[in-house]
Protein backbone atom coordinates (compact mmCIF):
# COMPACT_ATOMS: atom_id res chain seq x y z
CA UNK A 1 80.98 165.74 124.28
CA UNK A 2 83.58 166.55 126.96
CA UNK A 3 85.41 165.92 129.66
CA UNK A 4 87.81 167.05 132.17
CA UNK A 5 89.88 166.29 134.63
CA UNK A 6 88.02 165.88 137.76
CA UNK A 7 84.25 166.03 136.21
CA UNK A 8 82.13 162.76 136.53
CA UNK A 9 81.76 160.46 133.15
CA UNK A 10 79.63 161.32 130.67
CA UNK A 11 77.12 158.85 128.42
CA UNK A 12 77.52 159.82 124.84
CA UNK A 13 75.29 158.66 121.97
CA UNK A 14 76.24 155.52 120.30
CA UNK A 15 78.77 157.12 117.16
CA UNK A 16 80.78 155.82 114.25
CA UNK A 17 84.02 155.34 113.81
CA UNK A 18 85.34 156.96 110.55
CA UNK A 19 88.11 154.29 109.96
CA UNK A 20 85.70 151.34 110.65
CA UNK A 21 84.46 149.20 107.51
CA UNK A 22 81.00 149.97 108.66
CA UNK A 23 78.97 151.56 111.06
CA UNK A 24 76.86 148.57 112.25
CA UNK A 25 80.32 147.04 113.26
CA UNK A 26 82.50 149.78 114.86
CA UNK A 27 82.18 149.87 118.89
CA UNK A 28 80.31 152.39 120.75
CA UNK A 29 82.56 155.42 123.26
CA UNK A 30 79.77 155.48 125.86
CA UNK A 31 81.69 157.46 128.68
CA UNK A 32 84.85 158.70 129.50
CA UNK A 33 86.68 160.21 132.50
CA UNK A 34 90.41 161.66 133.16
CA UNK A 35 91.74 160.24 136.50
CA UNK A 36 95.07 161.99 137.66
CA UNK A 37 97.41 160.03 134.62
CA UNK A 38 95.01 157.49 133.26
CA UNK A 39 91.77 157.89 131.26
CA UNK A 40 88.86 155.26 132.14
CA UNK A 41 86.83 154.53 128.92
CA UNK A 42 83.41 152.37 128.51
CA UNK A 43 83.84 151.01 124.53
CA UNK A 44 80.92 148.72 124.09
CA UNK A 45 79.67 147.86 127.55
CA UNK A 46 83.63 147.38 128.35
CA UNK A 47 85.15 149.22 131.11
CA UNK A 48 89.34 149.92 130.15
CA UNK A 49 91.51 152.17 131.70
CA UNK A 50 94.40 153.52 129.25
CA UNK A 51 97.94 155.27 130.46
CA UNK A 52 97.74 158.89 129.33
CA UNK A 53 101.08 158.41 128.53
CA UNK A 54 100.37 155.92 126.09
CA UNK A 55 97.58 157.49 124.36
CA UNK A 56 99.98 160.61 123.32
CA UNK A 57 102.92 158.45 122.40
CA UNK A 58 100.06 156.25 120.21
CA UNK A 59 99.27 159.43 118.34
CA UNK A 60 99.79 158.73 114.90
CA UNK A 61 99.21 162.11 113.05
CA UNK A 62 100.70 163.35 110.24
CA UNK A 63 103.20 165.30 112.25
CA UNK A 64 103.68 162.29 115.04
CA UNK A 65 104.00 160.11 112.03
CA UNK A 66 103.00 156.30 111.18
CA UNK A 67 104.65 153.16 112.88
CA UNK A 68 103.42 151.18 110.30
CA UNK A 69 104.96 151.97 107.23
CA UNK A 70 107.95 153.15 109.38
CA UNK A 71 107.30 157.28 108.77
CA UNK A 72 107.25 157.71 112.27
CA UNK A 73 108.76 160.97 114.03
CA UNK A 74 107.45 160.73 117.47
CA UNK A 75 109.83 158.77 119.57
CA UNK A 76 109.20 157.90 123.28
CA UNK A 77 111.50 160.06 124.85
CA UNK A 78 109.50 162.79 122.90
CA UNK A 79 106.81 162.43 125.55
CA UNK A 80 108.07 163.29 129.27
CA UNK A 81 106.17 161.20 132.36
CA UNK A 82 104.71 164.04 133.18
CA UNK A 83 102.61 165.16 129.74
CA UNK A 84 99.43 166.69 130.46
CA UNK A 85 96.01 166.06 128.78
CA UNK A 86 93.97 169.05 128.72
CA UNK A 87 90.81 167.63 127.67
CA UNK A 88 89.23 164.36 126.22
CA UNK A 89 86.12 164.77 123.65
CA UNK A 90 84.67 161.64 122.67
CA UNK A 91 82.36 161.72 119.19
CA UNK A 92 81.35 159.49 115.95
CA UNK A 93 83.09 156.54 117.39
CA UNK A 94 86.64 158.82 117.71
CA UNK A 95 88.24 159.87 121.06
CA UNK A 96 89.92 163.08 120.17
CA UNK A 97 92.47 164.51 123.60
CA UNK A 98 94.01 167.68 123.24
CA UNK A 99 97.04 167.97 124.40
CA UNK A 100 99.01 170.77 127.15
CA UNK A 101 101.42 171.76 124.11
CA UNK A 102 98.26 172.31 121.96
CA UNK A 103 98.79 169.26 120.35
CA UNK A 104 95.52 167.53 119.17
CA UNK A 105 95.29 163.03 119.10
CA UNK A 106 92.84 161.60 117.74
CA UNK A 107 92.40 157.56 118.57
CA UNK A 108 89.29 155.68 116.94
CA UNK A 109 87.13 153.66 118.98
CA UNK A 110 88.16 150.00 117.32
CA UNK A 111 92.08 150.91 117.89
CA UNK A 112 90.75 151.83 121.65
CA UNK A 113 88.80 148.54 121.98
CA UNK A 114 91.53 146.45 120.35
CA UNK A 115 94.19 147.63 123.12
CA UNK A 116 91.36 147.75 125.84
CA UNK A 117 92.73 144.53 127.20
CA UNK A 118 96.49 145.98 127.86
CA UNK A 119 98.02 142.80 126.55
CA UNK A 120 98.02 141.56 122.94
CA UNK A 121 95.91 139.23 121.51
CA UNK A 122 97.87 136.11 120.96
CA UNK A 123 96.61 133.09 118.49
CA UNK A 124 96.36 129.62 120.62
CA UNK A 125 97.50 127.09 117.87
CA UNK A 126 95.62 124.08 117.98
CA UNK A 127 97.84 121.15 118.75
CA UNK A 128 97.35 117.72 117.21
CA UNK A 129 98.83 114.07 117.35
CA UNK A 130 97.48 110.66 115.29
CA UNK A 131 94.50 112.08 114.72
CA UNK A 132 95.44 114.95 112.22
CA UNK A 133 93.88 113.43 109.58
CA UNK A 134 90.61 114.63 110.74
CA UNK A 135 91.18 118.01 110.82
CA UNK A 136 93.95 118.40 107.67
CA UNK A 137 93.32 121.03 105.26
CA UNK A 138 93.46 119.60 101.40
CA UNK A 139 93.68 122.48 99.15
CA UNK A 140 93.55 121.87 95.01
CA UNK A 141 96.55 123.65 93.46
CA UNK A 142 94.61 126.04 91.13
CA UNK A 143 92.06 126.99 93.55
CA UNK A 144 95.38 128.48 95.53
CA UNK A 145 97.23 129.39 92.79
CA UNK A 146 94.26 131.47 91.36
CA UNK A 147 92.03 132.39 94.68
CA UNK A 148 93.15 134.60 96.94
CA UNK A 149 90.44 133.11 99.49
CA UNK A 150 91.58 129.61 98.90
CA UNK A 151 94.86 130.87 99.33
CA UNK A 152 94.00 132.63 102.91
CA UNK A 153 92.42 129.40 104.01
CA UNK A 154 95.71 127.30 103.19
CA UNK A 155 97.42 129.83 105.30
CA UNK A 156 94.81 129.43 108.21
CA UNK A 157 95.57 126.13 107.98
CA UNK A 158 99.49 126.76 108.39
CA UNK A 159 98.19 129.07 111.18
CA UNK A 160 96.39 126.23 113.12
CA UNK A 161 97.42 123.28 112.81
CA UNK A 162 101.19 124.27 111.48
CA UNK A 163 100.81 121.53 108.43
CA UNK A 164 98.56 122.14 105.01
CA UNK A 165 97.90 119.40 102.13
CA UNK A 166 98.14 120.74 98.29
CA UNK A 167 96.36 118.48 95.73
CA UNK A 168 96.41 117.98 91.97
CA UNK A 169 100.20 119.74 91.85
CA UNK A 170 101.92 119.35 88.06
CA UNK A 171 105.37 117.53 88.48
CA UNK A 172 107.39 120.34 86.40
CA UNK A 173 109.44 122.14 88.76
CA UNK A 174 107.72 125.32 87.46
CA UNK A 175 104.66 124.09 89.43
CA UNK A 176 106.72 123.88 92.65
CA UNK A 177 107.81 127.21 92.52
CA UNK A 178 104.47 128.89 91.29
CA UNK A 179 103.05 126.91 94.27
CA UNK A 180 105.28 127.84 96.74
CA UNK A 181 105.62 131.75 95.36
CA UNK A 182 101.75 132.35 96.43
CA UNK A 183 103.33 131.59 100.44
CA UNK A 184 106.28 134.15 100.33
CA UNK A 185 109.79 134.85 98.73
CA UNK A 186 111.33 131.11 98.30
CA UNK A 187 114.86 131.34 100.66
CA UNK A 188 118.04 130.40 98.66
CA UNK A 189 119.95 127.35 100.42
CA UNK A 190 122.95 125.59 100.04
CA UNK A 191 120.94 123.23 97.71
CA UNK A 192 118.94 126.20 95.71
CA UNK A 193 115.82 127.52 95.92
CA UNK A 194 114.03 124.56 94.35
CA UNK A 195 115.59 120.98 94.87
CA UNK A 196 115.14 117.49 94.27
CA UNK A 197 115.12 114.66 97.23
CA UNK A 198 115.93 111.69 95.22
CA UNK A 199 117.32 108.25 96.71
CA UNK A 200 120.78 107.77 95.65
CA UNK A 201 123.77 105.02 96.76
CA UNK A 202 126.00 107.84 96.74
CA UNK A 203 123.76 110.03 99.46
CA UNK A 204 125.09 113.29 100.55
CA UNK A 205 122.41 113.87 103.09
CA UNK A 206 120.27 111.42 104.64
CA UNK A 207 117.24 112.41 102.75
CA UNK A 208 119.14 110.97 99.66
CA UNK A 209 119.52 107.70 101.77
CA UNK A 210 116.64 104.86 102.04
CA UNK A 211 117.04 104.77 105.14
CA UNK A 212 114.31 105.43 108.42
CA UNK A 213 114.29 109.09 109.68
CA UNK A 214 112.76 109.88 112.99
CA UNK A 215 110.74 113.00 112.91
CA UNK A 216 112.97 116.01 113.10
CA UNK A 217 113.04 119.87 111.97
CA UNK A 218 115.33 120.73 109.04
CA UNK A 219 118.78 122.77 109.39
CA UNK A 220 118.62 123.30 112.89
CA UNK A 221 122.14 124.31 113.19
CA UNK A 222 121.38 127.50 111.12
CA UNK A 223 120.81 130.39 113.62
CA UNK A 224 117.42 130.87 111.66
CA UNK A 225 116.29 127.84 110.33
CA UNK A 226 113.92 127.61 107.60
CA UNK A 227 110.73 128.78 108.07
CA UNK A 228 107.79 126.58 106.14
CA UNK A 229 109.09 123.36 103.59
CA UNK A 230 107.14 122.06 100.98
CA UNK A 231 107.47 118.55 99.84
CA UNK A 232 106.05 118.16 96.58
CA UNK A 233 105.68 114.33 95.81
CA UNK A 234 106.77 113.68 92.05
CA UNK A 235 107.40 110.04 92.20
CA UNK A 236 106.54 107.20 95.17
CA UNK A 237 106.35 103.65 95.68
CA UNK A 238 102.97 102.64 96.82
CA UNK A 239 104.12 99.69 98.36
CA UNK A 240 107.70 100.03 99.08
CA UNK A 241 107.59 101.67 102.19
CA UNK A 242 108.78 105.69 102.26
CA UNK A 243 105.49 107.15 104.56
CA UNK A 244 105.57 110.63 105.53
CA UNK A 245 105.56 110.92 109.32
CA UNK A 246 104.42 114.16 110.71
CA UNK A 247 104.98 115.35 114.30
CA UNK A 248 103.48 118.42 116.39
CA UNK A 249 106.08 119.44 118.65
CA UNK A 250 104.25 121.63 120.18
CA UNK A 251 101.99 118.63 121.02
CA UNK A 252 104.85 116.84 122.38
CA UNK A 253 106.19 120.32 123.64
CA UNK A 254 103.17 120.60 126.53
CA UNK A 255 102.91 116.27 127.18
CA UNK A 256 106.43 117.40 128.22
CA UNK A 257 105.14 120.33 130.27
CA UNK A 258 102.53 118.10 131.91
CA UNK A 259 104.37 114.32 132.83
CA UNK A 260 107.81 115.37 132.95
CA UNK A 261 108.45 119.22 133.53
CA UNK A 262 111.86 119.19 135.21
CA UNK A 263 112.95 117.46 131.68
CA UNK A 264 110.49 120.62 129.82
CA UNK A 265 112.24 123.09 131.78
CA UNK A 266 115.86 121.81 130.63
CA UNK A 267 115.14 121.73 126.90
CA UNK A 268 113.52 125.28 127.62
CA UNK A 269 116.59 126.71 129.61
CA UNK A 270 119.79 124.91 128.49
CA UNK A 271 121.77 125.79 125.21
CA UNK A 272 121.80 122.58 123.06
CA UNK A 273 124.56 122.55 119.94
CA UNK A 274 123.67 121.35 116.38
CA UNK A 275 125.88 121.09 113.49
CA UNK A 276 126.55 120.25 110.43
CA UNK A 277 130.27 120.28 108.45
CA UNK A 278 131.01 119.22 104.91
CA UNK A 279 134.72 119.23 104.91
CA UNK A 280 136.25 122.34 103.04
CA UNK A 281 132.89 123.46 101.88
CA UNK A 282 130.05 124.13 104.61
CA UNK A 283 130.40 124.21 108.09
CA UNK A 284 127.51 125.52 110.50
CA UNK A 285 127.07 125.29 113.85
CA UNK A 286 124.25 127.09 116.85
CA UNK A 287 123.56 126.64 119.88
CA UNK A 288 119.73 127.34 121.23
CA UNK A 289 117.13 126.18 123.43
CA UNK A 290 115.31 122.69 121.69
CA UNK A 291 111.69 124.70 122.93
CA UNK A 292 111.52 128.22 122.56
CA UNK A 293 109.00 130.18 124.80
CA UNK A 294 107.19 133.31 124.22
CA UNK A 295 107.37 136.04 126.71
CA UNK A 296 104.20 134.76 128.43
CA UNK A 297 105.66 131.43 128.53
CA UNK A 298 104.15 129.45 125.59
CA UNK A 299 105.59 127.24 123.38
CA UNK A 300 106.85 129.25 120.14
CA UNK A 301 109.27 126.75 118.33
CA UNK A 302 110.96 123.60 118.05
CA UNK A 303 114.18 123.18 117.01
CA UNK A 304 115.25 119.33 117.12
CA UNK A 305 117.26 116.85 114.45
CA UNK A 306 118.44 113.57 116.84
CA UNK A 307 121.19 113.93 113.50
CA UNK A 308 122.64 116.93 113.87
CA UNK A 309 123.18 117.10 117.99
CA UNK A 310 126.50 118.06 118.38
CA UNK A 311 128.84 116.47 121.64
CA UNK A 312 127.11 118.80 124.15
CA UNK A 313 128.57 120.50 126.72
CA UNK A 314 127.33 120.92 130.29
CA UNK A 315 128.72 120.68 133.96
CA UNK A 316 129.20 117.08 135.44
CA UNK A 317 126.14 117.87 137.44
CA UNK A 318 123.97 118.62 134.39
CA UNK A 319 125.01 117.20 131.38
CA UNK A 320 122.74 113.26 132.39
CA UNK A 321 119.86 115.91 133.05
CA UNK A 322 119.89 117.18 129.59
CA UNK A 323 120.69 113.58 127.71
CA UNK A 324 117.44 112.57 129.09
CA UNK A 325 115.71 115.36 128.44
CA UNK A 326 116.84 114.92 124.85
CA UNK A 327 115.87 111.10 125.14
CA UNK A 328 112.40 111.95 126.50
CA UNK A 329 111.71 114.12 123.57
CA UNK A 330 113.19 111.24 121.17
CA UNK A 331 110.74 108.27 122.85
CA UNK A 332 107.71 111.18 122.23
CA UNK A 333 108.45 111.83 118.67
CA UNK A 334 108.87 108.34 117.71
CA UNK A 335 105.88 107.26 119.34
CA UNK A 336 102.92 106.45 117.00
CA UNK A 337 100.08 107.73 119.21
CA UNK A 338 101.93 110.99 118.17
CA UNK A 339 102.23 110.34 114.48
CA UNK A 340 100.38 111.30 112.01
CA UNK A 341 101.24 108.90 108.92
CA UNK A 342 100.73 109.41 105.33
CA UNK A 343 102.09 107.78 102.31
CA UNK A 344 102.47 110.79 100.26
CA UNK A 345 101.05 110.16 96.23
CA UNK A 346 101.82 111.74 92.90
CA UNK A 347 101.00 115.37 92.41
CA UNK A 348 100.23 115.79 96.78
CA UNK A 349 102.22 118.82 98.33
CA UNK A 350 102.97 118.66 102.33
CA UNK A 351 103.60 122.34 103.39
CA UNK A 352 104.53 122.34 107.16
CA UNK A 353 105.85 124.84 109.74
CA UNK A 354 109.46 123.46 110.02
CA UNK A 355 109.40 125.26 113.74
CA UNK A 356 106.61 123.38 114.95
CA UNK A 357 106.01 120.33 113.35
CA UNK A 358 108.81 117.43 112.79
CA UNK A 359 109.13 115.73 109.57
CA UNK A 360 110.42 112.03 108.98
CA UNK A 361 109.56 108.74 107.09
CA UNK A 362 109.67 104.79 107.29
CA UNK A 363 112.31 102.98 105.87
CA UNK A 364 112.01 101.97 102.03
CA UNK A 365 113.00 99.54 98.80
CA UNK A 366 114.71 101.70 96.47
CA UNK A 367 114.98 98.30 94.20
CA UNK A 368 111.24 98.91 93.59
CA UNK A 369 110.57 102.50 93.29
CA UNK A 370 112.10 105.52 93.10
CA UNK A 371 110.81 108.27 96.01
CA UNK A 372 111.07 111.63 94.53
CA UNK A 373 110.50 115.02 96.03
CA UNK A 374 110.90 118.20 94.99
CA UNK A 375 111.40 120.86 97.96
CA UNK A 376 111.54 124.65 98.83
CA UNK A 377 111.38 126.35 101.97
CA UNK A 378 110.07 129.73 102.35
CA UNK A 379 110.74 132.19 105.84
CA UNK A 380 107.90 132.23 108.40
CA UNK A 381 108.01 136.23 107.97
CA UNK A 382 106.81 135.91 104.82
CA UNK A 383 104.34 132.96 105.27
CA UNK A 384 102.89 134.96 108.16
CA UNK A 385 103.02 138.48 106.34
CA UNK A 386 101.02 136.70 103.78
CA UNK A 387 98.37 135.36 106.17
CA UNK A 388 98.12 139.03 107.84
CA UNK A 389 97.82 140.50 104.33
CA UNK A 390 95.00 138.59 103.52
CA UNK A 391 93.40 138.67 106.72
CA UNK A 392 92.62 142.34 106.35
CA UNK A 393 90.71 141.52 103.41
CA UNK A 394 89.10 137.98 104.69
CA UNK A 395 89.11 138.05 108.24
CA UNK A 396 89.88 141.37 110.04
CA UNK A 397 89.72 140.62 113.87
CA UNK A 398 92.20 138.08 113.02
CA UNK A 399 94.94 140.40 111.43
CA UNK A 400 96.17 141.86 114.58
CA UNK A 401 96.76 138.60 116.63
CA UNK A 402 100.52 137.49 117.79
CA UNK A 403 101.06 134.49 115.87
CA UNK A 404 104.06 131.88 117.41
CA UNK A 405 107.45 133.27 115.97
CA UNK A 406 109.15 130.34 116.00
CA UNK A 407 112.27 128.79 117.32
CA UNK A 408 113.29 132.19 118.36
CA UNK A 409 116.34 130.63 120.45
C-alpha cells in the first residue's frame, strides 16, 4: 500500500519482514504518513516519526553500499537537506520510499523499530559492592573452551557485572592462553603476552612484592590501558594471606555522584597524570580524567592506580580540590563494604574489566607459600566484538546495544 505526501495514514495488514529470523517475531508497519520532511510510522502499536533525511542516507543498497563491512559509497554530503521522497509503500514487514532522483530504499520493519526511539539503546551495567559473591558467574574451563553458549554467558557476565570466575583451569601456560584466546586477540606488553606474577625479594613491580595493594586498574599511564586481565591462580597459600580484592568503580563511581558530587565532578573534569619510568628502558606517561563519561553522562571507565599518580598539576585554587577528590575515591576503594574478597585457589581464573573494576590483595607470608599467577590481558574491542558476535547467534535484541567503552579519557 501507499502513501503520499499530504494523504491521511493508511492501516496495512500485519506483513513479514524478509530479513527477520521469523515471521511470528518481526514487527508489524500498520500505517504510515509523509509530513513536509519527516515520515510518521506505527511499527507494532508504536507511533515514531523518522527524518526523511535519514531514511535516504540509511539506504544501504547495493549501489548506496554497506556501513557494516565498510563497502559503503553513499556519504552524507551525498544527500542535500532538501532531498525529496516521492512516495512511501509499506508491505511484508518492508518500508520501501522511492526517491525524487528515481532512486528506490528499502528499510525493513525491525531496522525501523530498532531506531524508532531516535537514541541508541545503551546496556545499564549492573553495579555491585561486598555482595558480588551472590551474583558471580563460575564458568568450568572446558565448557568455555568447547561451548560457544558457555562461552557467550562468560561474556554476559563480563557485560554485567564487569568480573567472570573460570574453574577447573590446567596450570600449563598453554591453558592460559587457550583460555584467554576464546575472549579476543591476547595484547603484547612490556612483560609478553602471557606472564607470570611470582613473589620475588628482588621485585620489579609491586605485584612481585608481598606487600598490600589497594584496589587499582592496571597501566593507567598507557593512553589505552588494557582492556580485560585474567589472573589465572597456579600456586597460593591458603593461609598466608594474598586475598584477591575486587572493586566496582563504577559502584564507587555513582556513591561519588550521590554524597559528594563537587568531588565526582573534579575526577570527571580535571586531567589527572599517571606514570610509570624504568630508567633507560620504559618511560610512559597520560594524562586523563580518573571517571570517564559517556555522551549522555554515564559512567564509562575508571582509570585509577594510588601508585602510579604522578606530582599533579593544577592552579593554587584547584589543586586541594582535586587531592581530595583523589582521597575520597582512595577511602571508597579501600573500604570493605565495597570489597568483594576472595582467596583465589589452584586452577580458579579471575577475568575482570580492568576499566571498571579495581584489582588488589591483602598483604602475605612469602616464608610459607609461594603466590603464583599467570596473567594476560586482552583489548575490550575484542572482548566486546566477541560478546556481539555471539549475541547474534544467542541473544539478538542484545547485539545492537551500546556497551560502556571504557576509560575513554
Amino acid at each position: 500500500m501507499n502513501s503520499s505526501p499530504g494523504k491521511a495514514p493508511i492501516l496495512l495488514d500485519t506483513p513479514r519482514h524478509a530479513s527477520a529470523p521469523s515471521a511470528a517475531i518481526s514487527p508489524a508497519i500498520e500505517a504510515i504518513q509523509i509530513d513536509g520532511d519527516r515520515v510518521a510510522i506505527a511499527i507494532a502499536g508504536r507511533q515514531a516519526r523518522f527524518s526523511i533525511r535519514w531514511l535516504r542516507l540509511a539506504c544501504e543498497c547495493e549501489t548506496c553500499g554497506d556501513t557494516a563491512s565498510g563497502k559503503r559509497w553513499l556519504t552524507p554530503a551525498d544527500v542535500p537537506a532538501d532531498v525529496a521522497m516521492v512516495s512511501a509503500d509499506a508491505g511484508k514487514n518492508e518500508l520501501t520510499l522511492t526517491w525524487a532522483d528515481g532512486h528506490v530504499s528499502r528499510h525493513g520493519s525491525g531496522f525501523l523499530a530498532a531506531h524508532a526511539s531516535g537514541a541508541a539503546p545503551r546496556f545499564a551495567p549492573k553495579r555491585w559492592n561486598s555482595d558480588l559473591a551472590e551474583h558471580l558467574g563460575r564458568f568450568p574451563f572446558e565448557a568455555v573452551v568447547e561451548d560457544d553458549a558457555a562461552l557467550f554467558g562468560s561474556l554476559r557476565a563480563l557485560r554485567d557485572h564487569g568480573i567472570a570466575m573460570l574453574t577447573g583451569l590446567p596450570t600449563e601456560a598453554e591453558a592460559t592462553a587457550r583460555i584467554a584466546g576464546r575472549y579476543g586477540p591476547i595484547r603484547e606488553t612490556s612483560y609478553g603476552k602471557v606472564f607470570d606474577l611470582i613473589s620475588r625479594p628482588d621485585a620489579r613491580v609491586a605485584g612481585e612484592t608481598a606487600r598490600a595493594q589497594i584496589p587499582h586498574t592496571d597501566e593507567p599511564f598507557r593512553y589505552s590501558p588494557p582492556g580485560f586481565i585474567f589472573f589465572h591462580a597456579i600456586r597460593s597459600g591458603a593461609d598466608a594471606g594474598g586475598t584477591s580484592l575486587m572493586v566496582d568503580g563504577f559502584h564507587v563511581a555513582e556513591t561519588m555522584r550521590a554524597a559528594t558530587p563537587d568531588l565526582f565532578d573534579v575526577l570527571t573534569r580535571h586531567g589527572v597524570t599517571f606514570h610509570r619510568e624504568h630508567a633507560g628502558e620504559v618511560f610512559f606517561s597520560a594524562e586523563a580524567h580518573v571517571i570517564s563519561l559517556d555522551a549522555t553522562g554515564e559512567v564509562t571507565g575508571i582509570r585509577f592506580n594510588d601508585r602510579c599518580l604522578a606530582p599533579q598539576a593544577a592552579p593554587i585554587d584547584r589543586i586541594d580540590g582535586l587531592i581530595e577528590a583523589l582521597a575520597e575515591m582512595t577511602r571508597l576503594i579501600c573500604d570493605p563494604a565495597n570489597q568483594f574478597q576472595h582467596q583465589l585457589q589452584p586452577g580458579e581464573a579471575l577475568v575482570f574489566d580492568n576499566q571498571r573494576v579495581m584489582h588488589g590483595r591483602t598483604a602475605f607470608d612469602p616464608t610459607l607459600a609461594v603466590r603464583h599467577l599467570r596473567s594476560c590481558n586482552i583489548d575490550r574491542d575484542g572482548v566486546h566484538g566477541a560478546f556481539r558476535t555471539l549475541a547474534r547467534r544467542f541473544a539478538p535484541l542484545e547485539a545492537e546495544a551500546v556497551l560502556y567503552q571504557g576509560a575513554i579519557f
